[in-house]
N, C-alpha and C. Protein backbone atom coordinates (compact mmCIF):
# COMPACT_ATOMS: atom_id res chain seq x y z
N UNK A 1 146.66 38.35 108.11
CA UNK A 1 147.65 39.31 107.67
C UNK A 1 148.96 38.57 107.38
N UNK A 2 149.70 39.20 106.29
CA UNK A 2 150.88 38.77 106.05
C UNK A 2 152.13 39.09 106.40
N UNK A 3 152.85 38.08 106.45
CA UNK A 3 154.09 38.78 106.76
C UNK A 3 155.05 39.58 105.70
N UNK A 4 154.92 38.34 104.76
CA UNK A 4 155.91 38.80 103.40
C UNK A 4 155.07 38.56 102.21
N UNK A 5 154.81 39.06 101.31
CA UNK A 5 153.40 39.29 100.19
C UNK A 5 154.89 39.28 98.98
N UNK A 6 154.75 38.61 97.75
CA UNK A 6 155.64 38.40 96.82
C UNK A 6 154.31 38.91 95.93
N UNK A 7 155.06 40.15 94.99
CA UNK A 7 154.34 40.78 93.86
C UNK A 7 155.47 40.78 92.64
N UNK A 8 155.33 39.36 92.28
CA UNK A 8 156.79 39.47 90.82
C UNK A 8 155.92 39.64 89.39
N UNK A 9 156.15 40.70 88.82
CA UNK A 9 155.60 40.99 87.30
C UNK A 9 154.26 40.41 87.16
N UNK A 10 153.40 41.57 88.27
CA UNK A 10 152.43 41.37 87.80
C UNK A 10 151.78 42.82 88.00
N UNK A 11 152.00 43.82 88.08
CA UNK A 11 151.82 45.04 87.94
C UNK A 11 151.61 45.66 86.15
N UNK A 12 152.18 44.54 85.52
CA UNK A 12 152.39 45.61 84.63
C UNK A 12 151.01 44.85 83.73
N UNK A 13 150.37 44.13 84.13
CA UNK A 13 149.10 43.41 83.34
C UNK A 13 148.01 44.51 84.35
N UNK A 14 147.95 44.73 85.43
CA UNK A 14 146.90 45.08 86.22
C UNK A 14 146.91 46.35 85.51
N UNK A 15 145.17 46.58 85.37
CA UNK A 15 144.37 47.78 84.52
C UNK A 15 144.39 49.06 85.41
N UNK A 16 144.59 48.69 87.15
CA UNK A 16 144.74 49.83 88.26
C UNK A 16 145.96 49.26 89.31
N UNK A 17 147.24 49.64 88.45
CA UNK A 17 148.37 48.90 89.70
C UNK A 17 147.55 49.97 91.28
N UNK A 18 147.48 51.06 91.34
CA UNK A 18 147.58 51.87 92.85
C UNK A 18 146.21 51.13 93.18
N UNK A 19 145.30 50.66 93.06
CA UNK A 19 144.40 50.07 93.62
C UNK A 19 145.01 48.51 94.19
N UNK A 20 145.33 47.81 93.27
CA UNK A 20 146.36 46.56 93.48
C UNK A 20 147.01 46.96 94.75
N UNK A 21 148.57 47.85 94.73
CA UNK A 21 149.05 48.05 95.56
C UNK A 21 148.35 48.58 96.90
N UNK A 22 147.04 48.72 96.80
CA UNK A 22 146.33 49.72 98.19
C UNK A 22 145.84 48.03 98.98
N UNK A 23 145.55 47.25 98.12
CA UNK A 23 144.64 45.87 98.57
C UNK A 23 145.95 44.69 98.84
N UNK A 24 146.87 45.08 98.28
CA UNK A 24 147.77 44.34 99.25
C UNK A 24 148.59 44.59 100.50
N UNK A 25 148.32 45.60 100.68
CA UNK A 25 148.88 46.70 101.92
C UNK A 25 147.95 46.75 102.96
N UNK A 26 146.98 46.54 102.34
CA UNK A 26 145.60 45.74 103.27
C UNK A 26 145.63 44.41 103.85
N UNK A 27 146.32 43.46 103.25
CA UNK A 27 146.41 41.91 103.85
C UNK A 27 148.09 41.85 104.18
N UNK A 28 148.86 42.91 104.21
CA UNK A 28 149.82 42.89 104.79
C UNK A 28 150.21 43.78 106.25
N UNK A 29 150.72 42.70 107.26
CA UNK A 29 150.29 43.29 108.42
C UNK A 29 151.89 43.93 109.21
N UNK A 30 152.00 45.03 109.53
CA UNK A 30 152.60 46.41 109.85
C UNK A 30 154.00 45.27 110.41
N UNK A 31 154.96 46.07 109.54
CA UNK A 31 156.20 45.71 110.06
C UNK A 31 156.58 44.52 108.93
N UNK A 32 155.45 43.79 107.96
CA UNK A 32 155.74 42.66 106.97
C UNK A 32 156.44 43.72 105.57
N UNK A 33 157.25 42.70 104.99
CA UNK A 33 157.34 43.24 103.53
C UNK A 33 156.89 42.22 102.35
N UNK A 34 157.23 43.81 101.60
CA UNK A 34 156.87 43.23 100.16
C UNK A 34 157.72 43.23 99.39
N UNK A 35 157.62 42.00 98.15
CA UNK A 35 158.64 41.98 97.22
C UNK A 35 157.99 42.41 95.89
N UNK A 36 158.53 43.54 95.68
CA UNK A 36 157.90 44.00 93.87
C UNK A 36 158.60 43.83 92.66
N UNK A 37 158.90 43.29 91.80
CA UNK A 37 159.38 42.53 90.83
C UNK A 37 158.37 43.29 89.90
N UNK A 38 159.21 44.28 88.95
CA UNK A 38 158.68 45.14 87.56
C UNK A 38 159.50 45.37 86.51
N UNK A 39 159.02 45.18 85.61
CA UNK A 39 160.09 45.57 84.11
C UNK A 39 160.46 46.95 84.33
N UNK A 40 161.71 47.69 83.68
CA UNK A 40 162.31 48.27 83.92
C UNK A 40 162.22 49.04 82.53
N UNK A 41 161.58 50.24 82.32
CA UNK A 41 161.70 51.01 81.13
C UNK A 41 162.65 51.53 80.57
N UNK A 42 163.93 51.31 81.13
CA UNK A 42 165.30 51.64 80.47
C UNK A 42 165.54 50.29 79.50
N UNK A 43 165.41 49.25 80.30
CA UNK A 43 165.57 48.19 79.89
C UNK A 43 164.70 48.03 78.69
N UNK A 44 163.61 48.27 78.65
CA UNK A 44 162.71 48.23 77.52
C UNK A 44 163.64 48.95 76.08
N UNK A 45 163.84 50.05 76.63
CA UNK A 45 164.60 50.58 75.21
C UNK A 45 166.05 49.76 74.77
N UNK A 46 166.30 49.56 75.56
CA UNK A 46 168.18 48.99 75.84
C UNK A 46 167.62 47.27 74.76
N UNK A 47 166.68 46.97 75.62
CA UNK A 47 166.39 45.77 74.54
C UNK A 47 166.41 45.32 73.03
N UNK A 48 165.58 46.93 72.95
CA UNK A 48 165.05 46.94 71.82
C UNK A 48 166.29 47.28 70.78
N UNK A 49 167.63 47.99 71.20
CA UNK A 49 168.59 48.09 70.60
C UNK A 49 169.94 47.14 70.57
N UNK A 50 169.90 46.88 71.73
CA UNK A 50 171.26 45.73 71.46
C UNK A 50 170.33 44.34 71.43
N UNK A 51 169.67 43.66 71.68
CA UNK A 51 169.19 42.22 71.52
C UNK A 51 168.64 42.44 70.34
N UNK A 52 167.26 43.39 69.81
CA UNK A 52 166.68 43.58 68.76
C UNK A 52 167.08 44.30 67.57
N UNK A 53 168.39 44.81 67.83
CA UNK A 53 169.22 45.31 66.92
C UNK A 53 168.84 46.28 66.21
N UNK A 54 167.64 47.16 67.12
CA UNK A 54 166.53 47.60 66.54
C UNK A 54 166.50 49.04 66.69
N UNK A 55 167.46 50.02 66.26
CA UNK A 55 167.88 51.40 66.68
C UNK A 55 166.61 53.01 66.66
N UNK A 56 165.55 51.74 65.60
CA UNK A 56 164.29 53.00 64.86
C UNK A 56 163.46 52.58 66.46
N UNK A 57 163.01 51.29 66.56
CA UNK A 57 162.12 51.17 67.68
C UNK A 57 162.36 51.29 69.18
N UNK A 58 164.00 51.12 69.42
CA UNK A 58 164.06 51.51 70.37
C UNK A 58 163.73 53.32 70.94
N UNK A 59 164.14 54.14 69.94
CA UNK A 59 164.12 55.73 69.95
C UNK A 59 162.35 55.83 69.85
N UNK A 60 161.67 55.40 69.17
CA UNK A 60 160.34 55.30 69.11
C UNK A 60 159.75 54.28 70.00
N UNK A 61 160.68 53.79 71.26
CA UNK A 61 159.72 53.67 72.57
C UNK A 61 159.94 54.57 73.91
N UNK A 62 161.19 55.40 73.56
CA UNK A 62 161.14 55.91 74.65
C UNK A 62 160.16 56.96 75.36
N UNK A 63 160.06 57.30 76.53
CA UNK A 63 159.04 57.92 76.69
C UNK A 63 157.56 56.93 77.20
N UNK A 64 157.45 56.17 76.05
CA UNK A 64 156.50 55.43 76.10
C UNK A 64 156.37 54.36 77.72
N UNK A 65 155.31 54.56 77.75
CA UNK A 65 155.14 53.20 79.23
C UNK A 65 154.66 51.98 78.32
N UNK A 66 154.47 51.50 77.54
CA UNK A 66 153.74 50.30 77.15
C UNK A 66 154.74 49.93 75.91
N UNK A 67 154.57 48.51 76.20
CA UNK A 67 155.42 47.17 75.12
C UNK A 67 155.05 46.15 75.31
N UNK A 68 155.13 45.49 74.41
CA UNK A 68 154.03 44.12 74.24
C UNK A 68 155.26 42.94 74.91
N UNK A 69 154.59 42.16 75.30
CA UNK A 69 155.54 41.15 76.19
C UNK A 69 154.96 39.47 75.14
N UNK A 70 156.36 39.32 74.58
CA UNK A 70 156.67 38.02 73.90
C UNK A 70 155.66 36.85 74.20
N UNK A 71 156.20 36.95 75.92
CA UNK A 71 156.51 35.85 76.57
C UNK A 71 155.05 35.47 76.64
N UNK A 72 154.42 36.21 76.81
CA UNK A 72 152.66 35.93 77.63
C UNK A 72 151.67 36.66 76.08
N UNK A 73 152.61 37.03 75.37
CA UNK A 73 151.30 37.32 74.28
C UNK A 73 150.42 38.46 74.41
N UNK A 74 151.33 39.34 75.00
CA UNK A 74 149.72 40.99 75.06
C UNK A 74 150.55 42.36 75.04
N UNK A 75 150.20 43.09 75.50
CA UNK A 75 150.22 44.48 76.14
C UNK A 75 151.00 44.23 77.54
N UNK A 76 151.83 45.18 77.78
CA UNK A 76 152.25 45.63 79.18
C UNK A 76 152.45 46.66 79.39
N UNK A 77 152.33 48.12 80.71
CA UNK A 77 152.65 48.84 80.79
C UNK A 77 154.01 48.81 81.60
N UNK A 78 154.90 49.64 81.78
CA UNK A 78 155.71 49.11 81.97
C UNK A 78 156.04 50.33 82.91
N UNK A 79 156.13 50.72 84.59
CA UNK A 79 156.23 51.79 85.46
C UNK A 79 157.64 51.99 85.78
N UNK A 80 157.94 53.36 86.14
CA UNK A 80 159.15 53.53 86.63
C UNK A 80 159.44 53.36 87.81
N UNK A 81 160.61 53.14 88.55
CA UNK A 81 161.05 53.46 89.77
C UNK A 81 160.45 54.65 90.90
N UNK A 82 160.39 55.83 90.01
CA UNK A 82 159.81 56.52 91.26
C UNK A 82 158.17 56.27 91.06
N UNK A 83 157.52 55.97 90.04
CA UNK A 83 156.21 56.27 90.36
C UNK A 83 155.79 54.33 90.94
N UNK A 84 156.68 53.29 90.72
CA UNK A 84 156.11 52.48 92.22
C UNK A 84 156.68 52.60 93.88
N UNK A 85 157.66 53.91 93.65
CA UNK A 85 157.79 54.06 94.96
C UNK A 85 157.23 54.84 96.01
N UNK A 86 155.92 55.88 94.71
CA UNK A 86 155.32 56.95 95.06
C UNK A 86 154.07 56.35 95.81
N UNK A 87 153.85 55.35 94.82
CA UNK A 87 152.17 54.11 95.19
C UNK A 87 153.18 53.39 96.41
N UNK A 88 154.04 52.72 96.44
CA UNK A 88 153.76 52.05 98.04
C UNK A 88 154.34 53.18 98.93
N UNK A 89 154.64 54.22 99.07
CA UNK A 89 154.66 55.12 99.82
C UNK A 89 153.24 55.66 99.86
N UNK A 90 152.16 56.11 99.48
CA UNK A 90 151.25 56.11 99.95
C UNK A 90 149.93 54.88 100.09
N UNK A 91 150.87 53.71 99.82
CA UNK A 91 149.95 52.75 100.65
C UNK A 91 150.43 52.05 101.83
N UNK A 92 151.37 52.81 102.37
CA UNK A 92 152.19 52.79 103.79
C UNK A 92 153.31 52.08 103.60
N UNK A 93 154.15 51.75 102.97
CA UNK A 93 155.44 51.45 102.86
C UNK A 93 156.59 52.30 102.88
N UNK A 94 157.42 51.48 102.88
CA UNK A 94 158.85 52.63 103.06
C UNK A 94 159.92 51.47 102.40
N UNK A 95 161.11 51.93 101.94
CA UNK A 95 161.56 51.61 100.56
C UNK A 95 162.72 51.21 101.74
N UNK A 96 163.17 49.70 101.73
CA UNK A 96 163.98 48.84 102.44
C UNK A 96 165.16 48.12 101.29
N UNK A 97 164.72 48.21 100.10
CA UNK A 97 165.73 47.43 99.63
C UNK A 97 165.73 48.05 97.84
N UNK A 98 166.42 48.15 97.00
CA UNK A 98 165.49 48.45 95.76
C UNK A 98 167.74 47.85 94.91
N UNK A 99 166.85 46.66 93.86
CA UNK A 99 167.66 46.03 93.07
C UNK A 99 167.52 45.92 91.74
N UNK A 100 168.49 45.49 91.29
CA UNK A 100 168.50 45.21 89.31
C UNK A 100 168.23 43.65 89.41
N UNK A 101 167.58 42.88 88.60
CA UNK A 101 167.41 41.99 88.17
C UNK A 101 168.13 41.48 86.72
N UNK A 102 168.82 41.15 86.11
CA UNK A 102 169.31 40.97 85.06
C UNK A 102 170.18 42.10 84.50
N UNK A 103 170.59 42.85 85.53
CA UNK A 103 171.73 43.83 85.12
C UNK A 103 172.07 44.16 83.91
N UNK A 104 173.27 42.55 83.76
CA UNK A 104 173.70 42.12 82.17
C UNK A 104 173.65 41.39 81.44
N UNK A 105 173.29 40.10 82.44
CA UNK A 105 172.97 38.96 82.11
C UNK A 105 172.14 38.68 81.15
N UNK A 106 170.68 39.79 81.29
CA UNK A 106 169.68 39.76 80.50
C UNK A 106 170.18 40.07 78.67
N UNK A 107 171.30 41.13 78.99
CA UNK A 107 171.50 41.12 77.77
C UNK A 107 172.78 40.86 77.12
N UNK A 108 173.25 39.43 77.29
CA UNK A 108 173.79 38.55 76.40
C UNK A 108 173.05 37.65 75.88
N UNK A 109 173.42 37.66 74.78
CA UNK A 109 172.60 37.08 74.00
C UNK A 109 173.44 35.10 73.39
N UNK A 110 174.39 35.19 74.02
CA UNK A 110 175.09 33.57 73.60
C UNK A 110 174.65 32.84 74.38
N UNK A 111 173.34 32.08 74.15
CA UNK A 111 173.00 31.18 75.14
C UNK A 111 173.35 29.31 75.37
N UNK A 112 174.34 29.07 74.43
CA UNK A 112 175.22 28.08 74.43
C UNK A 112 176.20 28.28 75.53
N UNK A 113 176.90 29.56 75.48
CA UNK A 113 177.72 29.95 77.07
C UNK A 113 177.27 30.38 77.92
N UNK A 114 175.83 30.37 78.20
CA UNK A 114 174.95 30.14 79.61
C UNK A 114 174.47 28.81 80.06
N UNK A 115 175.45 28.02 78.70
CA UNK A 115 174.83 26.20 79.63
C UNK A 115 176.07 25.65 80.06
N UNK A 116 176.97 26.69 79.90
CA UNK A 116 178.30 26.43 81.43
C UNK A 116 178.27 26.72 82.53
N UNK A 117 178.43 25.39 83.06
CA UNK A 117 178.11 25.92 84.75
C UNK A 117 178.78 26.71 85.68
N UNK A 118 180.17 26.75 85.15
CA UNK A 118 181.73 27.56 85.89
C UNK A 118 181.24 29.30 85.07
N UNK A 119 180.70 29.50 84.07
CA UNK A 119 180.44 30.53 83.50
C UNK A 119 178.85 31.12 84.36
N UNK A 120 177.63 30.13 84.46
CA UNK A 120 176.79 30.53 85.23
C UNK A 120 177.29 31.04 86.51
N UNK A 121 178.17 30.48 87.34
CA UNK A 121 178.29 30.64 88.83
C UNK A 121 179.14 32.18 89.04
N UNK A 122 180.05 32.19 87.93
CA UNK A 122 180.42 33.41 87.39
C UNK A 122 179.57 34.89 87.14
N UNK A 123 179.07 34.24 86.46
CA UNK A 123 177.87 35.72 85.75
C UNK A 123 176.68 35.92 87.09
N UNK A 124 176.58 34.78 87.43
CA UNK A 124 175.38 34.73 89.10
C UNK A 124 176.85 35.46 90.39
N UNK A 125 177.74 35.66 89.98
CA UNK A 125 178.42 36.14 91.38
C UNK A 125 178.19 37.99 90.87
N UNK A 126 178.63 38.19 89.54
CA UNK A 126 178.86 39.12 88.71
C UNK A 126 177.34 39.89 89.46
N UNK A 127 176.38 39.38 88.61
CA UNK A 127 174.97 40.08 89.29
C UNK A 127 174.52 40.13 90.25
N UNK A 128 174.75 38.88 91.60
CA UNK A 128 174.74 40.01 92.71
C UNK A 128 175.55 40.80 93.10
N UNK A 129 176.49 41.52 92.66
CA UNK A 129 177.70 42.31 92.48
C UNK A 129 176.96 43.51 92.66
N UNK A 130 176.50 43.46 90.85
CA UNK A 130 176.01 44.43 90.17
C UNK A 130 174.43 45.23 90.79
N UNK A 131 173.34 44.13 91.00
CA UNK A 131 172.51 44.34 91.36
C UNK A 131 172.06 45.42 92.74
N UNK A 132 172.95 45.71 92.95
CA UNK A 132 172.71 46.59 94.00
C UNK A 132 173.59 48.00 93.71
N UNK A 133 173.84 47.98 92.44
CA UNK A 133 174.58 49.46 92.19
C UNK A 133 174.09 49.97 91.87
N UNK A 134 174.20 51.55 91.38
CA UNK A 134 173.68 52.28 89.85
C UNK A 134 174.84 52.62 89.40
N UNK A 135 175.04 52.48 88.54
CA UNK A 135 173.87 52.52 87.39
C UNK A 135 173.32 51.56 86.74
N UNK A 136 174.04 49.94 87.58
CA UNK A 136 174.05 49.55 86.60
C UNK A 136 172.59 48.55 86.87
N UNK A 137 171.63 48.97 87.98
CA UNK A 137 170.43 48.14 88.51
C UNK A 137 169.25 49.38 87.75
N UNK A 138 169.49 50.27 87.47
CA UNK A 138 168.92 50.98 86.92
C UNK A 138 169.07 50.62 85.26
N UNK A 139 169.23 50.13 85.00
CA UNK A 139 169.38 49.87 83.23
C UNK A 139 169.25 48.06 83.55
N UNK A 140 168.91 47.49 84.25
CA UNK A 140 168.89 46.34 84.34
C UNK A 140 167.38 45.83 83.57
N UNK A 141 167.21 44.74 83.41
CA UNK A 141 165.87 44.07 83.00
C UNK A 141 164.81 44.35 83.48
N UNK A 142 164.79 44.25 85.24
CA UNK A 142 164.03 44.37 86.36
C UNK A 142 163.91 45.25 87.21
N UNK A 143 163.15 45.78 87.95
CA UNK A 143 163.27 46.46 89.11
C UNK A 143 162.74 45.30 89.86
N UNK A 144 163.86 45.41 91.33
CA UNK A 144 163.09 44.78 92.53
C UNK A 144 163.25 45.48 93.72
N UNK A 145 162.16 45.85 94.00
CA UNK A 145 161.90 46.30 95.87
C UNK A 145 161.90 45.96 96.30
N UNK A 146 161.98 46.26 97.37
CA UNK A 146 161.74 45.20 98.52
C UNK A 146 160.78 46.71 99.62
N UNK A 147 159.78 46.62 100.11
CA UNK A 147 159.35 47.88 100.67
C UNK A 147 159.05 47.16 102.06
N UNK A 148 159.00 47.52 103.11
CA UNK A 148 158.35 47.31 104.51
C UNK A 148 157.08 48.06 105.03
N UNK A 149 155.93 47.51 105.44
CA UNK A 149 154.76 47.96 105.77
C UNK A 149 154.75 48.97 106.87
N UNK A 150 155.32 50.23 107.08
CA UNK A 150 155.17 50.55 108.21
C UNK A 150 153.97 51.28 108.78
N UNK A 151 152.70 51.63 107.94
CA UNK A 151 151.33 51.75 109.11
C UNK A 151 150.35 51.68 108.12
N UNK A 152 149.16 51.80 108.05
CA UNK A 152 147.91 50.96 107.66
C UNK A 152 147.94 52.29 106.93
N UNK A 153 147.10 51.81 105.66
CA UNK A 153 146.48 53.04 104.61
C UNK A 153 145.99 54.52 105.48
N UNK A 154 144.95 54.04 106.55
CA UNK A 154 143.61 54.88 106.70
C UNK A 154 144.70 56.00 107.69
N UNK A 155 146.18 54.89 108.15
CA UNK A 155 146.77 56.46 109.41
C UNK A 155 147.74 56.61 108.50
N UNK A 156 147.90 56.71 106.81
CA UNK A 156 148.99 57.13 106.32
C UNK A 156 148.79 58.73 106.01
């Protein structure tokens, strides 16, 4: 059993995240947490308009759970806040921490003034600032949880 189980962006490839989330709640042992790291469907649209400059596709994704991811070449679905807090609440968790990942950071787009280091240490003080607010962790890139195991599937 585990203590601390790290789940960063990989929910949104899995064909059954609530099965996923039931089998790691299984090798995580009562009182351990978990770290959940998920794209953020606000962010999905927000992308698609200020980075992609893209005002038709962003309005024609909302709603939508699925967007294709650059980075890895496919399909992703992409879950909200309450429905992964609904799955580790009934795979015995309880919601200990919940953050923005790329707040704003994610969306500047001058990446010549992200290879300053007095400007990095800056924008890295800025987001853990930010990362723990709303609105502004809610429109961020990421969702991150943080959930704690508190009793086994079968006595939830």
């Amino acid at each position: 059993m585990y203590g601390w189980i790290f789940c960063h962006n990989i929910l949104e490839y899995s064909e059954d995240p609530v099965t996923f989330l039931n089998l790691l709640a299984g090798c995580q042992q009562e009182g351990g947490y978990l770290s959940l790291i998920a794209h953020n469907p606000a962010a999905k649209v927000m992308k698609k308009a200020i980075l992609g400059k893209d005002p038709e596709s962003a309005l024609a994704s909302l709603g939508s759970s699925r967007d294709y991811s650059s980075v890895i070449g496919t399909d992703i679905i992409i879950y909200t806040y309450e429905q992964l807090t609904g799955w580790l609440h009934q795979a015995g968790y309880e919601m200990a921490g919940y953050y923005g990942i790329h707040n704003v950071y994610g969306y500047i787009t001058d990446n010549e003034l992200k290879q300053s280091e007095e400007w990095h240490h800056k924008a890295a003080a800025m987001e853990l600032a930010l990362g723990s607010v709303s609105p502004y962790r809610d429109i961020a890139q990421f969702t991150h949880i943080i959930a704690k195991k508190v009793q086994d599937r079968a006595e939830a």
